[in-house]
PDB file of N, CA and C in Angstrom:
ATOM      1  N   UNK A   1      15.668  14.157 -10.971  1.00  0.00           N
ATOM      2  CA  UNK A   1      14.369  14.811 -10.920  1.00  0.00           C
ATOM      3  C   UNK A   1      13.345  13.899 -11.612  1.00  0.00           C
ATOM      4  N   UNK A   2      11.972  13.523 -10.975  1.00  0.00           N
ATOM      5  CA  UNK A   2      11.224  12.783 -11.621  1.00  0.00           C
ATOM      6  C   UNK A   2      10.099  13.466 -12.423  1.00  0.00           C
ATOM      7  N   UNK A   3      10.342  12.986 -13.674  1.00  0.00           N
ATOM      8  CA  UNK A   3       9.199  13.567 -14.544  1.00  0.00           C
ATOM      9  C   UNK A   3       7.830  12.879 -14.425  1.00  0.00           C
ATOM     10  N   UNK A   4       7.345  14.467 -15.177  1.00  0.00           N
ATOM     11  CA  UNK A   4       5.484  14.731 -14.894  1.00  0.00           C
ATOM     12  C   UNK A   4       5.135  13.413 -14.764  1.00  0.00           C
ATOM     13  N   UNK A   5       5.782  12.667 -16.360  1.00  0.00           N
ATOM     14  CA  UNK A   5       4.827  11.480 -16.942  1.00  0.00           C
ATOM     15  C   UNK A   5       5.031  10.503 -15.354  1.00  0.00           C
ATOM     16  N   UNK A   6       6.134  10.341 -15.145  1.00  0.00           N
ATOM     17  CA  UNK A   6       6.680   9.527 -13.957  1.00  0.00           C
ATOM     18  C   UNK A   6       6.183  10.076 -12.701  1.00  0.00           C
ATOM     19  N   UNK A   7       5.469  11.004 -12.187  1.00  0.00           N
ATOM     20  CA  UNK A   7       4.569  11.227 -11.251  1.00  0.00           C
ATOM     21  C   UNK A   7       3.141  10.904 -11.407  1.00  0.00           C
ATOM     22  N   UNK A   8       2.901  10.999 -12.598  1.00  0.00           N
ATOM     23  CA  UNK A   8       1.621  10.529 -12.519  1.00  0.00           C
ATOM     24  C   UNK A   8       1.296   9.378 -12.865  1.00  0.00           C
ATOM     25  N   UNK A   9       2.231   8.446 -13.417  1.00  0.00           N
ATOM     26  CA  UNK A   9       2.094   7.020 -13.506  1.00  0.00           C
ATOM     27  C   UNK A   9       2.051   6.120 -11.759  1.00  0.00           C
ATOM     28  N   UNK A  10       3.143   6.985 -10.397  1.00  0.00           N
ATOM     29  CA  UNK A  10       2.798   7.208  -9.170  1.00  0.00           C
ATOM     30  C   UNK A  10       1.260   7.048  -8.509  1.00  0.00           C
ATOM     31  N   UNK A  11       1.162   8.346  -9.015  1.00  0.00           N
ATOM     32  CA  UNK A  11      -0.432   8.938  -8.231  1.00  0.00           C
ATOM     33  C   UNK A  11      -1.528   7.773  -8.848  1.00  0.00           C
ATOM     34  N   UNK A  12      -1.444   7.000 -10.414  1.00  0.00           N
ATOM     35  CA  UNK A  12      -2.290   6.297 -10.222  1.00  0.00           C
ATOM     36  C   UNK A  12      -2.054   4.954  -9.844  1.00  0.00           C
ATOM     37  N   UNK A  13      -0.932   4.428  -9.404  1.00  0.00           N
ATOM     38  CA  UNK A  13      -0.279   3.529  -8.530  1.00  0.00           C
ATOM     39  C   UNK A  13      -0.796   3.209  -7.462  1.00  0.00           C
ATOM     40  N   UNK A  14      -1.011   4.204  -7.130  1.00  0.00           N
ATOM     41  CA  UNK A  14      -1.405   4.596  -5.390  1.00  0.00           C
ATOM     42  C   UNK A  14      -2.718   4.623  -5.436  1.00  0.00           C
ATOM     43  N   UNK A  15      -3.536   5.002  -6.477  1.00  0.00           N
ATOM     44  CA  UNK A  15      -4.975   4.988  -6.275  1.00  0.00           C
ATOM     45  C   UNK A  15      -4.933   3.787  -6.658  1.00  0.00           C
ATOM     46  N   UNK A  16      -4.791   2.848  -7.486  1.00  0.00           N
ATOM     47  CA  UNK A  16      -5.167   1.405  -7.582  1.00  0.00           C
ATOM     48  C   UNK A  16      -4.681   0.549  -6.436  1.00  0.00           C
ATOM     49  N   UNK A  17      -4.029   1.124  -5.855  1.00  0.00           N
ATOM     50  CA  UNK A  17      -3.471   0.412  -4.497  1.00  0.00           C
ATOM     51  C   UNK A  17      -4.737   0.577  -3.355  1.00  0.00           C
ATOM     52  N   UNK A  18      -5.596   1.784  -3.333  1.00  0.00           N
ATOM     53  CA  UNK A  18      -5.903   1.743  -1.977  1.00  0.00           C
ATOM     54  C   UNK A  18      -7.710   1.350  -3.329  1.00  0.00           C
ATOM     55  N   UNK A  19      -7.698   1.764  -4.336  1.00  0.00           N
ATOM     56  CA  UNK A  19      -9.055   0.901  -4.601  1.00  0.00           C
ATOM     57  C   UNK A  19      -8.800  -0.465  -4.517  1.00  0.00           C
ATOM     58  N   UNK A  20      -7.898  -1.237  -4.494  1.00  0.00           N
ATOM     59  CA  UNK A  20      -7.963  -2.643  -3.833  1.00  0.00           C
ATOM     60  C   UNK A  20      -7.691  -2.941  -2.383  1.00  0.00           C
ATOM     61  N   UNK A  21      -7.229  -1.999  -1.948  1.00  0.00           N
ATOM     62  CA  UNK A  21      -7.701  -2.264  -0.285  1.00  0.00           C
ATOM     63  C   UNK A  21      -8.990  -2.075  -0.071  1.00  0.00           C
ATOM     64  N   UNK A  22      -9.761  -1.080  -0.905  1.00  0.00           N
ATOM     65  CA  UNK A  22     -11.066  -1.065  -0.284  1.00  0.00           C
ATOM     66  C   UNK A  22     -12.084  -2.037  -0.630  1.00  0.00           C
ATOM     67  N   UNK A  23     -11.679  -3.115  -1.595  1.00  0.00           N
ATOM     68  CA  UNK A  23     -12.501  -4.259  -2.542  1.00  0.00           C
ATOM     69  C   UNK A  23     -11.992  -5.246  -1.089  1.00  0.00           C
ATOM     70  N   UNK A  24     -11.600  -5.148  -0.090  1.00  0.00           N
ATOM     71  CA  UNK A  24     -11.053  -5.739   0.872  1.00  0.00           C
ATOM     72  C   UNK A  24     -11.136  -5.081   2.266  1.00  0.00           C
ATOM     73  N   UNK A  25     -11.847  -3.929   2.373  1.00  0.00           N
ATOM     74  CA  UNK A  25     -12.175  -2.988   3.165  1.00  0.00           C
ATOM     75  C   UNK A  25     -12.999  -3.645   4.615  1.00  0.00           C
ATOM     76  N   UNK A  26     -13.716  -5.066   4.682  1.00  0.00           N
ATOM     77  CA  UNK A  26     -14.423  -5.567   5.505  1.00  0.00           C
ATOM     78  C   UNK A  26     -12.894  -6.762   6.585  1.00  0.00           C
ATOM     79  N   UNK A  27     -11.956  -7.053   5.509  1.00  0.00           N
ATOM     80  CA  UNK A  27     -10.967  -7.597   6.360  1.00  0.00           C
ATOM     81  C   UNK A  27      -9.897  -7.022   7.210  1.00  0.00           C
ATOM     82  N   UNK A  28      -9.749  -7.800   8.434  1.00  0.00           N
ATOM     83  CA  UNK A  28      -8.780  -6.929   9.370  1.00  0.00           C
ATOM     84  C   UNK A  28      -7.099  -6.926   8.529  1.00  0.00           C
ATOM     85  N   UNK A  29      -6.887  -7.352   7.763  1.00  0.00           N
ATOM     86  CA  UNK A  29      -5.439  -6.616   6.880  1.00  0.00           C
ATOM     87  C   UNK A  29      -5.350  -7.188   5.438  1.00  0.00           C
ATOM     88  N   UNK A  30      -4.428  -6.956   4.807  1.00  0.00           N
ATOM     89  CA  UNK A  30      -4.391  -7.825   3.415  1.00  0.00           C
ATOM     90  C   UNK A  30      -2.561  -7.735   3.478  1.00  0.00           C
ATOM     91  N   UNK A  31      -2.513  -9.208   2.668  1.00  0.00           N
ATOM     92  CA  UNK A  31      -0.927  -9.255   2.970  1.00  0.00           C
ATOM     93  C   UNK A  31      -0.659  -8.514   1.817  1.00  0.00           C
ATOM     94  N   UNK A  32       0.895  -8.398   2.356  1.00  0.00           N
ATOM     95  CA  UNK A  32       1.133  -7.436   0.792  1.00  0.00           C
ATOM     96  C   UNK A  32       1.459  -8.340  -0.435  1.00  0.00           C
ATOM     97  N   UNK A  33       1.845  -9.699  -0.480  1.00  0.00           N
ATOM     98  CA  UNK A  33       1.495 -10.643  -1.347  1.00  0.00           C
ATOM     99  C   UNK A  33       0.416 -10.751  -1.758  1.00  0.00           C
ATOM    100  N   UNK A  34      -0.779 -10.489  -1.515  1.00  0.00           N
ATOM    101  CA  UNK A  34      -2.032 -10.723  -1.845  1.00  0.00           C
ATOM    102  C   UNK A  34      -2.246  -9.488  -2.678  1.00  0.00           C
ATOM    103  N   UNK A  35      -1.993  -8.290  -2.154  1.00  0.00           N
ATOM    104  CA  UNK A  35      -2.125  -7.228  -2.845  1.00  0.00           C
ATOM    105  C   UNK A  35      -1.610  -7.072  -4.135  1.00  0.00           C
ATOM    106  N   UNK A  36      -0.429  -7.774  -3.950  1.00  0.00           N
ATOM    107  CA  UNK A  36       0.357  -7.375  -5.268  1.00  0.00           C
ATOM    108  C   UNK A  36       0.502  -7.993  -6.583  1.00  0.00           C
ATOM    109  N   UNK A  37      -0.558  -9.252  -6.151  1.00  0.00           N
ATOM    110  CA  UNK A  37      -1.264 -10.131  -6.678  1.00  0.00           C
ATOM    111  C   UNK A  37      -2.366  -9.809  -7.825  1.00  0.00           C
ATOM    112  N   UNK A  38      -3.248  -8.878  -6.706  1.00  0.00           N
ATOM    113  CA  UNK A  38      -4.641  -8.102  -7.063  1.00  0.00           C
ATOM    114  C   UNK A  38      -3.923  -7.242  -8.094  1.00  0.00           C
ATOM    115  N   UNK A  39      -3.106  -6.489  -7.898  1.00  0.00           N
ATOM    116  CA  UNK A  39      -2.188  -5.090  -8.887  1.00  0.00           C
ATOM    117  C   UNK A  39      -2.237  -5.993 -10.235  1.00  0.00           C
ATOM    118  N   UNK A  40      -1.650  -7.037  -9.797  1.00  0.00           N
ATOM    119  CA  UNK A  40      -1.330  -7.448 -11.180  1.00  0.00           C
ATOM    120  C   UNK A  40      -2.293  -7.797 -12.148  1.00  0.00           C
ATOM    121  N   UNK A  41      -3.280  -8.445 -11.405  1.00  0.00           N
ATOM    122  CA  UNK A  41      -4.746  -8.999 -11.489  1.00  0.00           C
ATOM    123  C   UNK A  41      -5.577  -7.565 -12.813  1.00  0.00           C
ATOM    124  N   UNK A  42      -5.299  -6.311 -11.787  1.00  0.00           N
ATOM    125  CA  UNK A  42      -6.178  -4.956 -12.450  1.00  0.00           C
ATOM    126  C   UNK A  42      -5.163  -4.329 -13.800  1.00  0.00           C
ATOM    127  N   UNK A  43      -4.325  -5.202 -13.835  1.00  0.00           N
ATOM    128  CA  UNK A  43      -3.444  -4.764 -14.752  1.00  0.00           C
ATOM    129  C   UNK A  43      -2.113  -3.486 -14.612  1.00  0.00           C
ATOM    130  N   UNK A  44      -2.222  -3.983 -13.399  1.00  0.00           N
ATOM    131  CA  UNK A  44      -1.078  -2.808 -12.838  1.00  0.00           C
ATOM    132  C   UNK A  44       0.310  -3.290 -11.656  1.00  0.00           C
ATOM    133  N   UNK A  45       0.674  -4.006 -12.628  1.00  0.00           N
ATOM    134  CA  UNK A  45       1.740  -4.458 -11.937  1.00  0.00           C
ATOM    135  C   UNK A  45       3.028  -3.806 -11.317  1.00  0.00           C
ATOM    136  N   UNK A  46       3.362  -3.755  -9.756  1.00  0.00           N
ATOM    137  CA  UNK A  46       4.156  -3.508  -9.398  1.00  0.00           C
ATOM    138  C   UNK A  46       5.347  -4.262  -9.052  1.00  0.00           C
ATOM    139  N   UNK A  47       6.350  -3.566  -8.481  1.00  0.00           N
ATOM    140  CA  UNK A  47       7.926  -4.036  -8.019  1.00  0.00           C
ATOM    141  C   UNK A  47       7.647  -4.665  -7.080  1.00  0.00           C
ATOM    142  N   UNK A  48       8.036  -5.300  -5.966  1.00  0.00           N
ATOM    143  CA  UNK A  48       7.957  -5.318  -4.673  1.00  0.00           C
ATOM    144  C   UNK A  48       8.310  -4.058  -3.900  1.00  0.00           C
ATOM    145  N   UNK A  49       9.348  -3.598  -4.543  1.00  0.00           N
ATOM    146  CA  UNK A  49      10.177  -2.628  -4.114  1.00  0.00           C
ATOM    147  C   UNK A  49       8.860  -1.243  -3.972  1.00  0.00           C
ATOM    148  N   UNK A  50       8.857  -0.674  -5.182  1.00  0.00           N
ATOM    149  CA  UNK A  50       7.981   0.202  -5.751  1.00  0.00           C
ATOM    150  C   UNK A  50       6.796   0.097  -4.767  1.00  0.00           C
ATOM    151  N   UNK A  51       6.381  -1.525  -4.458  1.00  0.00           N
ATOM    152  CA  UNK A  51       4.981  -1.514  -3.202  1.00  0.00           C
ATOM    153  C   UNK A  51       5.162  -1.017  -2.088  1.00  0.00           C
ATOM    154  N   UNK A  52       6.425  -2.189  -1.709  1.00  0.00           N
ATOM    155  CA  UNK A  52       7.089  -1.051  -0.153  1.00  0.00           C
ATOM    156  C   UNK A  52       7.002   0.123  -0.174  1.00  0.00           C
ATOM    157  N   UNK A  53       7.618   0.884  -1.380  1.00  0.00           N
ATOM    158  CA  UNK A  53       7.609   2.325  -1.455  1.00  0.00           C
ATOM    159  C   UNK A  53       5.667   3.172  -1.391  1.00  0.00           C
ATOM    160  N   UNK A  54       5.398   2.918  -2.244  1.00  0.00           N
ATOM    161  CA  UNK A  54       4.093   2.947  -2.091  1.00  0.00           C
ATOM    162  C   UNK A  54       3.114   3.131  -0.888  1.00  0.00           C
ATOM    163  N   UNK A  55       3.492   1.996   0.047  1.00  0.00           N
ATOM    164  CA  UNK A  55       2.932   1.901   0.738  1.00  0.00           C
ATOM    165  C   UNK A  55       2.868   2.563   2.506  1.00  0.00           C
ATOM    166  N   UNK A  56       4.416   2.658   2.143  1.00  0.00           N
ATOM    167  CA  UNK A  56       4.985   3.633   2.830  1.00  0.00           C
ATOM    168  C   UNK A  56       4.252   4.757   2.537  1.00  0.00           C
ATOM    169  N   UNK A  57       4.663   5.443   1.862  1.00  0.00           N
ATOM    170  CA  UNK A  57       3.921   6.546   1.236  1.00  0.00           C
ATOM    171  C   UNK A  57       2.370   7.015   1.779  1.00  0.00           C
ATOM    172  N   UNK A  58       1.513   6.034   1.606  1.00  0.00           N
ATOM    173  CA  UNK A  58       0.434   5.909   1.849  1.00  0.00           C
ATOM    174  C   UNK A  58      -0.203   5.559   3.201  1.00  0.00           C
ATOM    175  N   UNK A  59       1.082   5.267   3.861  1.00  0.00           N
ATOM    176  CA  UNK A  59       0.777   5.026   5.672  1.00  0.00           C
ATOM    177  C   UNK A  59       1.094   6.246   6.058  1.00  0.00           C
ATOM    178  N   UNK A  60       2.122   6.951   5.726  1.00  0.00           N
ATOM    179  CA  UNK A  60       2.839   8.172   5.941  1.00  0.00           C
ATOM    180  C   UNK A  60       1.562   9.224   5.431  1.00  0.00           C
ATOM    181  N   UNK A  61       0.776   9.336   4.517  1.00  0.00           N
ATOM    182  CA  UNK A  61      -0.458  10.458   4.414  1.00  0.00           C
ATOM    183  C   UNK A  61      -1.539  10.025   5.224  1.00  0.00           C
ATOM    184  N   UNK A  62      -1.669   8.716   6.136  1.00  0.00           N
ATOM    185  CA  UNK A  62      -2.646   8.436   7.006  1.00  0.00           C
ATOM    186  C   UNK A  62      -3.968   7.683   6.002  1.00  0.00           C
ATOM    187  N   UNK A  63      -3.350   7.023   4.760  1.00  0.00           N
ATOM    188  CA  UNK A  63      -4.615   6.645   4.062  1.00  0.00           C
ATOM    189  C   UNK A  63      -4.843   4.922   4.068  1.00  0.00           C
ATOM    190  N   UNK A  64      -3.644   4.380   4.827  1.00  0.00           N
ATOM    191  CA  UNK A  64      -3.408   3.264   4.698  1.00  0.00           C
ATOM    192  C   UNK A  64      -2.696   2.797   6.261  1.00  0.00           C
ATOM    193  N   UNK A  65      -3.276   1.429   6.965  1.00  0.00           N
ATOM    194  CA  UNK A  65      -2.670   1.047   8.430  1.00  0.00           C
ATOM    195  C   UNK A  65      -1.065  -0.221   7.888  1.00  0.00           C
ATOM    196  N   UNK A  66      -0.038   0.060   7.937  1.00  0.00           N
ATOM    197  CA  UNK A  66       0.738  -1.047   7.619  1.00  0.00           C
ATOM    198  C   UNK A  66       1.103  -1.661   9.104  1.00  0.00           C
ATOM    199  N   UNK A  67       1.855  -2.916   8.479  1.00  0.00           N
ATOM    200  CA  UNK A  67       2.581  -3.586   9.883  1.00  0.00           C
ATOM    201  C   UNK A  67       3.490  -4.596   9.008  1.00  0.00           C
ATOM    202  N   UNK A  68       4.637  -4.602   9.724  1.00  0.00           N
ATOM    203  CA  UNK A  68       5.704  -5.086   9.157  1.00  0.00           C
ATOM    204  C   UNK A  68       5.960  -6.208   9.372  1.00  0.00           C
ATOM    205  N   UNK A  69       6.942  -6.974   9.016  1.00  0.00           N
ATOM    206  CA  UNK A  69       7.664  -8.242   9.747  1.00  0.00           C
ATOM    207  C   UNK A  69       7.999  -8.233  11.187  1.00  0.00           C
ATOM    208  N   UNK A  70       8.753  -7.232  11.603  1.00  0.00           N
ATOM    209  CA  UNK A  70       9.108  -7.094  12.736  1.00  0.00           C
ATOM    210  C   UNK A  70       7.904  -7.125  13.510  1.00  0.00           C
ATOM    211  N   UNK A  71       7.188  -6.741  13.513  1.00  0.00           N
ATOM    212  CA  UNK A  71       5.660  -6.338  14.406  1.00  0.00           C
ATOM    213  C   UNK A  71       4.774  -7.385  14.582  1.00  0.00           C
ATOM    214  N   UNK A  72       5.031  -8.269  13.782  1.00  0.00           N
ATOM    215  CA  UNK A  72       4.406  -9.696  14.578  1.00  0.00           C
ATOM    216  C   UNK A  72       4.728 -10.296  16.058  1.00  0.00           C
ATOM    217  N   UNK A  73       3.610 -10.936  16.484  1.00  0.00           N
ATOM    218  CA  UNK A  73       4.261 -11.398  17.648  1.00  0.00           C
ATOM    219  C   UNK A  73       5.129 -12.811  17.642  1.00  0.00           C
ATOM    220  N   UNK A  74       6.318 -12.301  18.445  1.00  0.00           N
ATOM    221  CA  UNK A  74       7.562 -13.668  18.395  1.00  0.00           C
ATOM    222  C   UNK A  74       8.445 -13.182  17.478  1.00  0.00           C
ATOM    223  N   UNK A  75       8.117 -11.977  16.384  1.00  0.00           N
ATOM    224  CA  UNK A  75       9.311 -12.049  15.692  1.00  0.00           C
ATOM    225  C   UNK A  75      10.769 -11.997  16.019  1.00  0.00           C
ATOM    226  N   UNK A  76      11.677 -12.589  16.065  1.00  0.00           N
ATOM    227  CA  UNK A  76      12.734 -12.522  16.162  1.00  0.00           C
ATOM    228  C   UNK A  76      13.713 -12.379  15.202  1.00  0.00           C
ATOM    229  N   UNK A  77      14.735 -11.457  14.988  1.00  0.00           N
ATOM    230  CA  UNK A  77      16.144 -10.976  14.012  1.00  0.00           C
ATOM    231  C   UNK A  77      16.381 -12.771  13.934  1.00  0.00           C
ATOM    232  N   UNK A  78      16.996 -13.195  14.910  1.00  0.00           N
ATOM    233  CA  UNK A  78      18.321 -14.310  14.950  1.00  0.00           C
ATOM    234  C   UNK A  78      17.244 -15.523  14.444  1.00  0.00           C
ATOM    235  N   UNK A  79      15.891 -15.809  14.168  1.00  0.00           N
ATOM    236  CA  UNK A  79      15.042 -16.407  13.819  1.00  0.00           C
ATOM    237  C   UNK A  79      14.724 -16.074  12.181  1.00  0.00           C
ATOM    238  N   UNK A  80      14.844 -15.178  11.568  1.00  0.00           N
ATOM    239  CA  UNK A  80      14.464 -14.848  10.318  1.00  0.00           C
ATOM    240  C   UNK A  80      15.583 -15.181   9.538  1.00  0.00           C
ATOM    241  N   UNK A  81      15.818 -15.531   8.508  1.00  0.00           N
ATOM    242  CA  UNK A  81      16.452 -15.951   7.836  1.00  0.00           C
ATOM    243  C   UNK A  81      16.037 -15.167   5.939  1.00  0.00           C
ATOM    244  N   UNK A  82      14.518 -15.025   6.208  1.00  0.00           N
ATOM    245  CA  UNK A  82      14.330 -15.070   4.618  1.00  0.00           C
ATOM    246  C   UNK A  82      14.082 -13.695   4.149  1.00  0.00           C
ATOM    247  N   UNK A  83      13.033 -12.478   5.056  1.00  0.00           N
ATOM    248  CA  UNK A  83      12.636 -11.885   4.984  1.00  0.00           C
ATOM    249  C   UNK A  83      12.977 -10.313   5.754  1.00  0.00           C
ATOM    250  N   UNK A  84      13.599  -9.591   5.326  1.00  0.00           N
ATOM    251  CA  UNK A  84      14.158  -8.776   6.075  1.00  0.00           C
ATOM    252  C   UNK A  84      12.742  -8.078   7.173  1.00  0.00           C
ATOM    253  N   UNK A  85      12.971  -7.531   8.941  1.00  0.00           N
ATOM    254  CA  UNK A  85      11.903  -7.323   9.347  1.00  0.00           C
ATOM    255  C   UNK A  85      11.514  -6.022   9.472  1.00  0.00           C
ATOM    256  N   UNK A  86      12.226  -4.975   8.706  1.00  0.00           N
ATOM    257  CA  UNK A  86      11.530  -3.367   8.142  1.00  0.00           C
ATOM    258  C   UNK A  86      10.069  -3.757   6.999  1.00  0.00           C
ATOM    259  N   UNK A  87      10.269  -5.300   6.140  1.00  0.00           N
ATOM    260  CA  UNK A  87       9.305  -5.081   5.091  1.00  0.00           C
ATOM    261  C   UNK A  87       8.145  -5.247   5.768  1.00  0.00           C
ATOM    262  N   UNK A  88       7.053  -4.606   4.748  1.00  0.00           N
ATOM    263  CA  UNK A  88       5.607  -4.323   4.979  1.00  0.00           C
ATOM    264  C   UNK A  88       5.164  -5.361   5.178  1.00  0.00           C
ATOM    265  N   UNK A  89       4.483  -6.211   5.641  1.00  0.00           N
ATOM    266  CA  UNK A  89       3.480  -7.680   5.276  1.00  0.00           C
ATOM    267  C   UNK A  89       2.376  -7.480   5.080  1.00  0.00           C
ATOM    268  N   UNK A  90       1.722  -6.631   6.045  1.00  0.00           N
ATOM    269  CA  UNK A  90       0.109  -6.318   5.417  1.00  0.00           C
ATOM    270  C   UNK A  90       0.022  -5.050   5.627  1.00  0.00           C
ATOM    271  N   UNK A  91      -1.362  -5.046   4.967  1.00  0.00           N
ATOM    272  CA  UNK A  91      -1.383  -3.200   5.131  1.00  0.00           C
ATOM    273  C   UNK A  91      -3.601  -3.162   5.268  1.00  0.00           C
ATOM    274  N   UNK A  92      -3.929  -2.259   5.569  1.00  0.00           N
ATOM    275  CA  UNK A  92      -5.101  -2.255   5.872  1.00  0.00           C
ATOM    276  C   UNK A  92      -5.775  -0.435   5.663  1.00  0.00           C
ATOM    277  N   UNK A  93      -6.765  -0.598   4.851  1.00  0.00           N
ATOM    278  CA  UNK A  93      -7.355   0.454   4.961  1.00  0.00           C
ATOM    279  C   UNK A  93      -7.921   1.776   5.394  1.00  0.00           C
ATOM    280  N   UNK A  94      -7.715   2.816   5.909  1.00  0.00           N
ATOM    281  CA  UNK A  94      -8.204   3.610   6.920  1.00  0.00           C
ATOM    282  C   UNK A  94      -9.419   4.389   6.864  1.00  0.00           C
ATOM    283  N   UNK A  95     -10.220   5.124   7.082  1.00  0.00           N
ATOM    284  CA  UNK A  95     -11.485   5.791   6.919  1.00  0.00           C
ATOM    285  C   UNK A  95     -10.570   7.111   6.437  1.00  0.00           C
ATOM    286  N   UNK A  96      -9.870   7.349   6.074  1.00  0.00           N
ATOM    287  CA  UNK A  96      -9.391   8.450   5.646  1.00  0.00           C
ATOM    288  C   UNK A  96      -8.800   8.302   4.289  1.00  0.00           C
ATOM    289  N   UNK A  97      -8.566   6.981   3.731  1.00  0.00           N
ATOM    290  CA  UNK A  97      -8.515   6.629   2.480  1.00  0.00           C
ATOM    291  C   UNK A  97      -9.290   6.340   1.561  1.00  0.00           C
ATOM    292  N   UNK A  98     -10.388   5.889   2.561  1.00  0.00           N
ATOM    293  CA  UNK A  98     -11.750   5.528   1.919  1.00  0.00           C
ATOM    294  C   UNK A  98     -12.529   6.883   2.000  1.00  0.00           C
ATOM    295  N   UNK A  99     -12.510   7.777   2.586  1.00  0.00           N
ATOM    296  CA  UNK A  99     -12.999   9.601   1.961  1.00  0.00           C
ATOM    297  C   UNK A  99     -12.024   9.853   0.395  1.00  0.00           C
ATOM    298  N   UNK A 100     -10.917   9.441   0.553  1.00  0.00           N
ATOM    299  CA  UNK A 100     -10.158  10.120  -0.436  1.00  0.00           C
ATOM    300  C   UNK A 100     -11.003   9.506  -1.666  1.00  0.00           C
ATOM    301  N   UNK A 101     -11.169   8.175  -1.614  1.00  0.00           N
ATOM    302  CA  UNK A 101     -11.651   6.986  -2.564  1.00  0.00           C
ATOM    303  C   UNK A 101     -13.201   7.642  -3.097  1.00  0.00           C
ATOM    304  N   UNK A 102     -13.959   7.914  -2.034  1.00  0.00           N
ATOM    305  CA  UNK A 102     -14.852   8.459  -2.544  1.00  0.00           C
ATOM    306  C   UNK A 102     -15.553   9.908  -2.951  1.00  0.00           C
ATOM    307  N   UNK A 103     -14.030  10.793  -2.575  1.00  0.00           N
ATOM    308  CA  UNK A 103     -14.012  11.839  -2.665  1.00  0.00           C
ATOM    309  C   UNK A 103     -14.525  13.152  -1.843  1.00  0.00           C
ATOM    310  N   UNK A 104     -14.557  12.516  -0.578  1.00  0.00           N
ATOM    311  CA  UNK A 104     -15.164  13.169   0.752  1.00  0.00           C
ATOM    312  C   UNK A 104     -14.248  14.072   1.149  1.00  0.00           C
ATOM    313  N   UNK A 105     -12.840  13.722   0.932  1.00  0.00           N
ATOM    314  CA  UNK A 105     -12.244  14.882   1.497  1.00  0.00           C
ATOM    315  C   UNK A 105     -11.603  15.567   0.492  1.00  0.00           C
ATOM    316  N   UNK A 106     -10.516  16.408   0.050  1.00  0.00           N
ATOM    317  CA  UNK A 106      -9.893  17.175  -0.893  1.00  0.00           C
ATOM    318  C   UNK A 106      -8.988  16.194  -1.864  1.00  0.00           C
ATOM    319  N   UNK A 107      -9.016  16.646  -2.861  1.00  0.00           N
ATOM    320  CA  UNK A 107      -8.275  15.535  -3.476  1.00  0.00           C
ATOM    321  C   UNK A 107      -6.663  15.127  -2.935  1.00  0.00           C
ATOM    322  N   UNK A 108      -5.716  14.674  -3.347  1.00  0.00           N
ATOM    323  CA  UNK A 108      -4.680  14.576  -2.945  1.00  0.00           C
ATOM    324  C   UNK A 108      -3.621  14.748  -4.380  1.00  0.00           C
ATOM    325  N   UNK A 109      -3.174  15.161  -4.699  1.00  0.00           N
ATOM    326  CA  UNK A 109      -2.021  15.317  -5.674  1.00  0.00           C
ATOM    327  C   UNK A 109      -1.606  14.226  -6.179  1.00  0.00           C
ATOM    328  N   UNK A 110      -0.590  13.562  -4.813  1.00  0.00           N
ATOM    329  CA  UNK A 110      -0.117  12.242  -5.110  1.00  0.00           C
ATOM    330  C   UNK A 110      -0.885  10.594  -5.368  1.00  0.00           C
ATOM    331  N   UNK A 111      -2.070  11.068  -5.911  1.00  0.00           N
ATOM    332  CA  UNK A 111      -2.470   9.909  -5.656  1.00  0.00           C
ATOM    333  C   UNK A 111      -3.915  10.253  -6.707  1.00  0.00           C
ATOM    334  N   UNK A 112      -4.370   9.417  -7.500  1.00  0.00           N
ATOM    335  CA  UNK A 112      -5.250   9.763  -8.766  1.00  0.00           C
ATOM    336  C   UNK A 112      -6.131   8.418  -9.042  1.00  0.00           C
ATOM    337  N   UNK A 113      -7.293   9.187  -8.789  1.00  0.00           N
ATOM    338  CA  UNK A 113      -8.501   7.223  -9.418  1.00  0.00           C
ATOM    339  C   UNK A 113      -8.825   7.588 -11.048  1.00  0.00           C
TER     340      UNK A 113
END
């Protein structure tokens, strides 16, 4: 069972995640290397793991566009070697994250600025 403190260390995970997508809001994606870069940058360093998770998360409430390894064009299994092709690579902003961001629509629980 995850505690309070450990949900809400989450929710503001996730809001520093999509306030740096939106400091990036004019580009068509941001890699998730770059992002996790920026996290660290705002003083909020994540896992890789924890981002995947995250970000998932955050495609799954419609606040965030991801695309994976696999979803490039040409990717090929028998061609990859380094990078498994379920992981995220970039992820991109949605107009429905950017209401949340500025508080246009209802707040969200999981997720805290």
């Amino acid at each position: 069972m995850i505690s309070e403190m450990e949900r809400a260390r989450h929710a503001a995970e996730r809001g520093v995640i999509l306030q740096a997508l939106r400091s990036d809001y004019g580009s068509k994606m941001t890699s998730a290397g770059t992002l996790r870069r920026a996290l660290f940058l705002m003083a909020q360093p994540v896992t890789e793991d924890g981002l995947q998770f995250h970000l998932n998360l955050l495609a799954d409430l419609g606040y965030i566009k991801i695309w994976r390894v696999e979803d490039a064009p040409g990717y090929r299994v028998d061609r990859n070697t380094t990078t498994r092709g379920d992981r995220i690579a970039f992820a991109r902003l949605q107009p429905k994250g950017l209401q949340l961001i500025d508080g246009d629509i209802e707040a969200d629980p999981s997720v805290s600025f």
